[in-house]
C-alpha atoms as a PDB file:
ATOM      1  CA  UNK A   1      47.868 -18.705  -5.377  1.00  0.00           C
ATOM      2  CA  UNK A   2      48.649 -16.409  -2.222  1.00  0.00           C
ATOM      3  CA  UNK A   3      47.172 -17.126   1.539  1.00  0.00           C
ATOM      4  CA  UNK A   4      45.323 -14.759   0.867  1.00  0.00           C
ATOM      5  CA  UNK A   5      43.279 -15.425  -1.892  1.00  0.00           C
ATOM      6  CA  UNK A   6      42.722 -19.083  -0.786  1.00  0.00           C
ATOM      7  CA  UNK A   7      41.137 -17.406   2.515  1.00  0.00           C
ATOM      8  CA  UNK A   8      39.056 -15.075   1.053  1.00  0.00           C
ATOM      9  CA  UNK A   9      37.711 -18.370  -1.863  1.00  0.00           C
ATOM     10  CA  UNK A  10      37.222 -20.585   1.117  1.00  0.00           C
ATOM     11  CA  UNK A  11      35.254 -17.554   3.271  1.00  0.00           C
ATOM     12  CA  UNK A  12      33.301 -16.823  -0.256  1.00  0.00           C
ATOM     13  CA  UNK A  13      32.515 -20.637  -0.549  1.00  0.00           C
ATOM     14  CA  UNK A  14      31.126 -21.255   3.200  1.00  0.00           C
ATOM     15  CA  UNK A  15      29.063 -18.120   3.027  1.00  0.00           C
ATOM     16  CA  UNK A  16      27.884 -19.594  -0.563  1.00  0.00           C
ATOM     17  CA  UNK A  17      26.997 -22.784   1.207  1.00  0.00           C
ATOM     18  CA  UNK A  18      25.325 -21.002   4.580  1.00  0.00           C
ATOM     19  CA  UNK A  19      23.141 -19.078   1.597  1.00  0.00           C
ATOM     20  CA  UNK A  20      22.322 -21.882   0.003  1.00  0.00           C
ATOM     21  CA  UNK A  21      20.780 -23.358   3.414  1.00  0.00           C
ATOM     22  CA  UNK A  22      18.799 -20.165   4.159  1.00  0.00           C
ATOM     23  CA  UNK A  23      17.426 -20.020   0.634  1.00  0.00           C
ATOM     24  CA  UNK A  24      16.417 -23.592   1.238  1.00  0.00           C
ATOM     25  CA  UNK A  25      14.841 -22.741   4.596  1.00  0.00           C
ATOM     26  CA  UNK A  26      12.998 -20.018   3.194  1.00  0.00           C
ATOM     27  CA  UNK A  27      12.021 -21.744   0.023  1.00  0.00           C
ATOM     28  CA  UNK A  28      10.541 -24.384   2.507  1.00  0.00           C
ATOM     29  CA  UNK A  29       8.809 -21.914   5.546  1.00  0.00           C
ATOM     30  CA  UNK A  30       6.994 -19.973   1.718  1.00  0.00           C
ATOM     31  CA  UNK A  31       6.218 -23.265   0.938  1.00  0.00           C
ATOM     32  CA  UNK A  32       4.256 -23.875   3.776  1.00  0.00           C
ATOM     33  CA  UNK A  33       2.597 -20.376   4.198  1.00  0.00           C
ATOM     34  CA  UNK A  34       1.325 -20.938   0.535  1.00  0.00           C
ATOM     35  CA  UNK A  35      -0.296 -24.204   1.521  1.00  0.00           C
ATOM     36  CA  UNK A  36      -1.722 -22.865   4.320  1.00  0.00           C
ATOM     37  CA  UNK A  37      -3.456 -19.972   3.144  1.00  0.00           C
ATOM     38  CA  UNK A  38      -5.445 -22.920   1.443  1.00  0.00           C
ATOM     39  CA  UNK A  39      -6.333 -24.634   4.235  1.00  0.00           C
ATOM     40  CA  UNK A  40      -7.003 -22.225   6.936  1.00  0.00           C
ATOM     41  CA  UNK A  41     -10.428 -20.825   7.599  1.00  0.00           C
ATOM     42  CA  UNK A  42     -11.738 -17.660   6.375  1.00  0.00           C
ATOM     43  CA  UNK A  43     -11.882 -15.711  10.178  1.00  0.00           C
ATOM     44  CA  UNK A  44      -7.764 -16.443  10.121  1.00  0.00           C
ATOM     45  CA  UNK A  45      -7.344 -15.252   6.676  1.00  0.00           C
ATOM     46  CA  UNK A  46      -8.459 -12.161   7.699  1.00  0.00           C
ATOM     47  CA  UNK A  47      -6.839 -11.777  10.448  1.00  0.00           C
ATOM     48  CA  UNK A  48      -3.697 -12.328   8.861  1.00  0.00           C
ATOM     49  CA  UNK A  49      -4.597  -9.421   6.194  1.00  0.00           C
ATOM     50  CA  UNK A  50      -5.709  -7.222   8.623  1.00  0.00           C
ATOM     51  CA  UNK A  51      -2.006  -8.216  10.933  1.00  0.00           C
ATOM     52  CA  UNK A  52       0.228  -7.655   7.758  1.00  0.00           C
ATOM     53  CA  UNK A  53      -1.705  -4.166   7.292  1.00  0.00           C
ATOM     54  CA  UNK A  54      -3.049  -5.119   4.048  1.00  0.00           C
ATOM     55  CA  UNK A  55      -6.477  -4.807   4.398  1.00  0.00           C
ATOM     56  CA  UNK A  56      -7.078  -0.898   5.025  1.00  0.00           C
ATOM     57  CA  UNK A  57      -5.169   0.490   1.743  1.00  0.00           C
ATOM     58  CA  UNK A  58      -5.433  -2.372  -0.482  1.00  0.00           C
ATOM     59  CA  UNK A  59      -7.483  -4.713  -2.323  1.00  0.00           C
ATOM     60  CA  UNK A  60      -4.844  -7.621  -2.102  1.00  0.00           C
ATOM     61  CA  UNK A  61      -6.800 -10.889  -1.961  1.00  0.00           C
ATOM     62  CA  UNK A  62      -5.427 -14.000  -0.249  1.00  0.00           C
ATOM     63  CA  UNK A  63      -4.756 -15.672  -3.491  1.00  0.00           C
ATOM     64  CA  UNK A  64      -3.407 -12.530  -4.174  1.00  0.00           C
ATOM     65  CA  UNK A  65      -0.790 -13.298  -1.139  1.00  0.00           C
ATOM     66  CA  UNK A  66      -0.528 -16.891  -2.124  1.00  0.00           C
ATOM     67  CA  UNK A  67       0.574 -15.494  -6.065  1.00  0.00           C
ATOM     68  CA  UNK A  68       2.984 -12.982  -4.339  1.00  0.00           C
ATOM     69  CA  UNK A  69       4.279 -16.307  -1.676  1.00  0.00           C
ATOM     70  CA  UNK A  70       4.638 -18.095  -5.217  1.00  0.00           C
ATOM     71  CA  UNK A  71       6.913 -15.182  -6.928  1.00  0.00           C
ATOM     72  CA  UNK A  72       8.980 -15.380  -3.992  1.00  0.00           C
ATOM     73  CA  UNK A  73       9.589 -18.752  -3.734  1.00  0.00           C
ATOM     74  CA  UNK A  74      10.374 -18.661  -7.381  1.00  0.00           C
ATOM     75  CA  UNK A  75      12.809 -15.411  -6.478  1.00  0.00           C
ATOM     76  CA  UNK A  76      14.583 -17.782  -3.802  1.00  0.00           C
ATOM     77  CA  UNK A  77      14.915 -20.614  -6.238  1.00  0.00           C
ATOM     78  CA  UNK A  78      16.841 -18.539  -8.810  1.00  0.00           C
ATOM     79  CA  UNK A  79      18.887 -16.838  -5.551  1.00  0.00           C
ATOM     80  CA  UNK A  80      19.716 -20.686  -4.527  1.00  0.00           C
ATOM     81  CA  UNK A  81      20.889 -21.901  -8.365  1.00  0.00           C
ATOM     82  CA  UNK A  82      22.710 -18.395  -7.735  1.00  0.00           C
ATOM     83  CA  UNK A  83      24.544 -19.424  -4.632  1.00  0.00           C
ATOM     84  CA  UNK A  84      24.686 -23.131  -5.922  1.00  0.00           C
ATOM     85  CA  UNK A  85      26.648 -22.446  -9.458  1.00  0.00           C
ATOM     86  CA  UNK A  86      28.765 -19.682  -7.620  1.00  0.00           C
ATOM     87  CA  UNK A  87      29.786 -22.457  -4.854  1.00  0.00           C
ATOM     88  CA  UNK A  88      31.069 -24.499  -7.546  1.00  0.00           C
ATOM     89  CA  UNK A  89      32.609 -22.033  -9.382  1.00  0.00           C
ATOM     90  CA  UNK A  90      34.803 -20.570  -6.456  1.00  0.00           C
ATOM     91  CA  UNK A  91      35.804 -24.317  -5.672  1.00  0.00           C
ATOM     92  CA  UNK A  92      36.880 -24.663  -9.604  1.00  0.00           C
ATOM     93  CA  UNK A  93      38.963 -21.479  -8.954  1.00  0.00           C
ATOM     94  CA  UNK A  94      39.847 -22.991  -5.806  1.00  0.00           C
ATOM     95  CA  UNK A  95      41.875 -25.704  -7.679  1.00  0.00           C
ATOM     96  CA  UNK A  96      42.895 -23.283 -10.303  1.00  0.00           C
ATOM     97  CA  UNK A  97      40.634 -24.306 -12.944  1.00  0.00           C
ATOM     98  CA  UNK A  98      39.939 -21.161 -14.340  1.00  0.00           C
ATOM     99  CA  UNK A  99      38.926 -20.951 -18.066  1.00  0.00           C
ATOM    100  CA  UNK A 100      36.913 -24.306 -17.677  1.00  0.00           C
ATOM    101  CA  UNK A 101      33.653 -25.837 -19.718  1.00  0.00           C
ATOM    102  CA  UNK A 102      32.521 -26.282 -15.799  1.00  0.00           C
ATOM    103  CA  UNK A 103      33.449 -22.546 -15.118  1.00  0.00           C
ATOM    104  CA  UNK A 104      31.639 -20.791 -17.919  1.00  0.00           C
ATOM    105  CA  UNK A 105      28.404 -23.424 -17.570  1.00  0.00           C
ATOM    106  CA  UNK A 106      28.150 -22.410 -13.914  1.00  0.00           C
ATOM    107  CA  UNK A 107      28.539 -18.358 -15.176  1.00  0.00           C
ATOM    108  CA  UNK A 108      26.106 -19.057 -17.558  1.00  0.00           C
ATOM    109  CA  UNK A 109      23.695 -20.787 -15.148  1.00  0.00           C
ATOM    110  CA  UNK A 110      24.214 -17.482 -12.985  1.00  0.00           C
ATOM    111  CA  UNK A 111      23.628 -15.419 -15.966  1.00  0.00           C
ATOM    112  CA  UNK A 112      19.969 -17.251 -16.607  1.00  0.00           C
ATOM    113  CA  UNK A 113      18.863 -17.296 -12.800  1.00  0.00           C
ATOM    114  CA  UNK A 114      19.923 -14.119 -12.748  1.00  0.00           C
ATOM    115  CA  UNK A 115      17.840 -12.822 -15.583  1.00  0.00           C
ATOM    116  CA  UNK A 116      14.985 -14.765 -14.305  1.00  0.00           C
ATOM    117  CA  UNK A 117      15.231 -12.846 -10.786  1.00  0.00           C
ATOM    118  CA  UNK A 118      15.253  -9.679 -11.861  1.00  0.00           C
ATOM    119  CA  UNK A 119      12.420 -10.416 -14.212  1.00  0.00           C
ATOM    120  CA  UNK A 120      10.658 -11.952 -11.569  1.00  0.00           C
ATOM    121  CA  UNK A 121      11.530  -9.034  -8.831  1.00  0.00           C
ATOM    122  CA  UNK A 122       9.960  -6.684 -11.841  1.00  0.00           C
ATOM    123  CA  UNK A 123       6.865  -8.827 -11.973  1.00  0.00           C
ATOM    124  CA  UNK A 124       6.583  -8.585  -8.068  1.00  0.00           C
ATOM    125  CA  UNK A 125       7.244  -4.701  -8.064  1.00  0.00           C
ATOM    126  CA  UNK A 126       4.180  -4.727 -11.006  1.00  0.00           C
ATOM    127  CA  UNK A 127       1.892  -7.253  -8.742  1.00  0.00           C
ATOM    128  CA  UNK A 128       1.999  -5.051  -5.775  1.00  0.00           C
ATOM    129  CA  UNK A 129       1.845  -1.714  -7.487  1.00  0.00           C
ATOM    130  CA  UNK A 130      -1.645  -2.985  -9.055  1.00  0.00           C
ATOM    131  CA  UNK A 131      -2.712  -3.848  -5.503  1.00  0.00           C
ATOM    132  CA  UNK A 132      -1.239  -0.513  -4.158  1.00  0.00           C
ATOM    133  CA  UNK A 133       0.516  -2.039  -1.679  1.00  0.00           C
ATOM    134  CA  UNK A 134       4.240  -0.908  -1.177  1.00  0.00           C
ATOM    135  CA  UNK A 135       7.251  -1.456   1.209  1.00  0.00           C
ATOM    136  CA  UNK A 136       5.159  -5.042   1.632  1.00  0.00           C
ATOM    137  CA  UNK A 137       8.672  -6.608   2.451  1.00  0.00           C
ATOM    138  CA  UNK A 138      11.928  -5.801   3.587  1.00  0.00           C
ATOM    139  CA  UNK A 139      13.902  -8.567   2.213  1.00  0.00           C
ATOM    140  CA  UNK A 140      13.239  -7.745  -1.378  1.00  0.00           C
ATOM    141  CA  UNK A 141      13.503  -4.671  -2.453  1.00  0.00           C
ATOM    142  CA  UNK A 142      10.419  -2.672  -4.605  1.00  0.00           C
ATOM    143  CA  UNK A 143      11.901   0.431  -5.743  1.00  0.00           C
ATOM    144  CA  UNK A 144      13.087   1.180  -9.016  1.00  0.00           C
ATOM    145  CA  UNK A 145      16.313   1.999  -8.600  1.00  0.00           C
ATOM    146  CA  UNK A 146      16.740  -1.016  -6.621  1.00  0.00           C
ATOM    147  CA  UNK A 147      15.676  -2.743 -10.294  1.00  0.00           C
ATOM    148  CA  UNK A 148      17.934  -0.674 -12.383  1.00  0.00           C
ATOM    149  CA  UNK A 149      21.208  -1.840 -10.227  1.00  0.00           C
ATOM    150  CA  UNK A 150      19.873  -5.393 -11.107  1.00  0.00           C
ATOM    151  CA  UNK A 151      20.147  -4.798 -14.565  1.00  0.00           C
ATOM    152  CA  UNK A 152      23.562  -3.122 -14.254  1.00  0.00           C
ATOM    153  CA  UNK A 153      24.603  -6.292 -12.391  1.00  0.00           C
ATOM    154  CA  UNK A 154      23.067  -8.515 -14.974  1.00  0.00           C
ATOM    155  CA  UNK A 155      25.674  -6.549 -17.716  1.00  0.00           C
ATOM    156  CA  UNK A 156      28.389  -6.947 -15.358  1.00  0.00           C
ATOM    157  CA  UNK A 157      27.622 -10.884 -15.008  1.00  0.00           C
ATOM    158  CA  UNK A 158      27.438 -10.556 -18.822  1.00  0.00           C
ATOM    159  CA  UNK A 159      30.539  -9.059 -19.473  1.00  0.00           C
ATOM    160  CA  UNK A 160      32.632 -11.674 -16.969  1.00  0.00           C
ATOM    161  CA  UNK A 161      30.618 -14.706 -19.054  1.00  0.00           C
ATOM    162  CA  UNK A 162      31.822 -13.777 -22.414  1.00  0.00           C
ATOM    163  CA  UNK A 163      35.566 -12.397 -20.454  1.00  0.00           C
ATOM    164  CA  UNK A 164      35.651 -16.459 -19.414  1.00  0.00           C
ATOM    165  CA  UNK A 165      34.413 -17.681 -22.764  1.00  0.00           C
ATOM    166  CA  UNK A 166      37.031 -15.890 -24.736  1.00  0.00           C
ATOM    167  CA  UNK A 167      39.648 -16.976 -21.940  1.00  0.00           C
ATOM    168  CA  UNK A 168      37.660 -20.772 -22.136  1.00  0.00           C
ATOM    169  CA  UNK A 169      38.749 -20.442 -25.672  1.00  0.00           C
ATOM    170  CA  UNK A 170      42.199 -19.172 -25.633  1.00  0.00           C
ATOM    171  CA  UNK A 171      42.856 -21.931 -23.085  1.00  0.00           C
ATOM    172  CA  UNK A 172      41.787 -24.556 -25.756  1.00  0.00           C
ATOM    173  CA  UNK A 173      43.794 -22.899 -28.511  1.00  0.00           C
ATOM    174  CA  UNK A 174      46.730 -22.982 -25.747  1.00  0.00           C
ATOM    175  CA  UNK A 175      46.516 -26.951 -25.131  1.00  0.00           C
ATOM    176  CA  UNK A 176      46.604 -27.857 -28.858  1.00  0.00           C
ATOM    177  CA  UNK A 177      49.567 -25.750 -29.543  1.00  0.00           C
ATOM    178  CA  UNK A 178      51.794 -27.476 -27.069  1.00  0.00           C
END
């Protein structure tokens, strides 16, 4: 393995781990804006619906917002399994253990929190068109298109599991030749 390519696995594995940490963050700060849209009194509630701009074209309720906080901390668990099998996976490569049971179990763990994001991003998109109200956040995206590349990914992350299968395979045939 070149320079090269161990300085672009090692860059690939910090920014992993740094995504892994602001997935956790997040996960934690929608956490706590869940619980306290539970607690807080009715004047704040709205308040906060009529500071998010939610009020005047939309009938989104606050346990309306606290479903939608729930979706998205459900969308940054599968983003942080994401980050967390792909952190492994690049150190595996790291120490050129390619066509591993460890490899294609992370892939395969990528494959299924995959799925469940873009499933989950759908069920958002479907959530907020029912309450008419769109462009509601800039970190996920709500358009269709944005939904279709999703799905191409998903294929693509498809296509490289069974790729490493096979290869997991051939590898095994390999070792009990020799």
């Amino acid at each position: 393995m070149n320079l090269f390519t161990k300085t672009v696995l090692k860059s690939l594995s910090i920014v992993s781990l740094i995504a892994q940490v602001l997935c956790a963050f997040a996960g934690l700060v929608l956490l706590f804006a869940s619980g306290a849209l539970l607690l807080v009194s009715k004047g704040v509630k709205e308040q906060l619906l009529q500071y998010t701009d939610l009020t005047s074209n939309t009938n989104l309720s606050v346990w309306g917002l606290i479903l939608s906080c729930l979706v998205a901390l459900a969308i940054i668990a599968c983003l942080f399994i994401i980050m967390y099998a792909l952190h492994k996976m690049i150190g595996n490569i790291y120490e050129q253990h390619y066509f591993v049971s460890q490899n294609l179990k992370y892939l395969k763990l990528i494959l299924i929190s995959f799925t469940s994001f873009t499933i989950l991003q759908f069920i958002s998109q479907l959530f907020f068109a029912q309450a008419h109200a769109y462009n509601v956040s800039d970190i996920f995206s709500e358009s269709w298109s944005s939904l279709m590349g999703n799905i191409l990914l998903l294929a693509i992350v498809y296509t490289i599991y069974v790729v490493f299968k096979y290869g997991m395979h051939l590898q095994e045939d390999s070792n009990n030749v020799i």
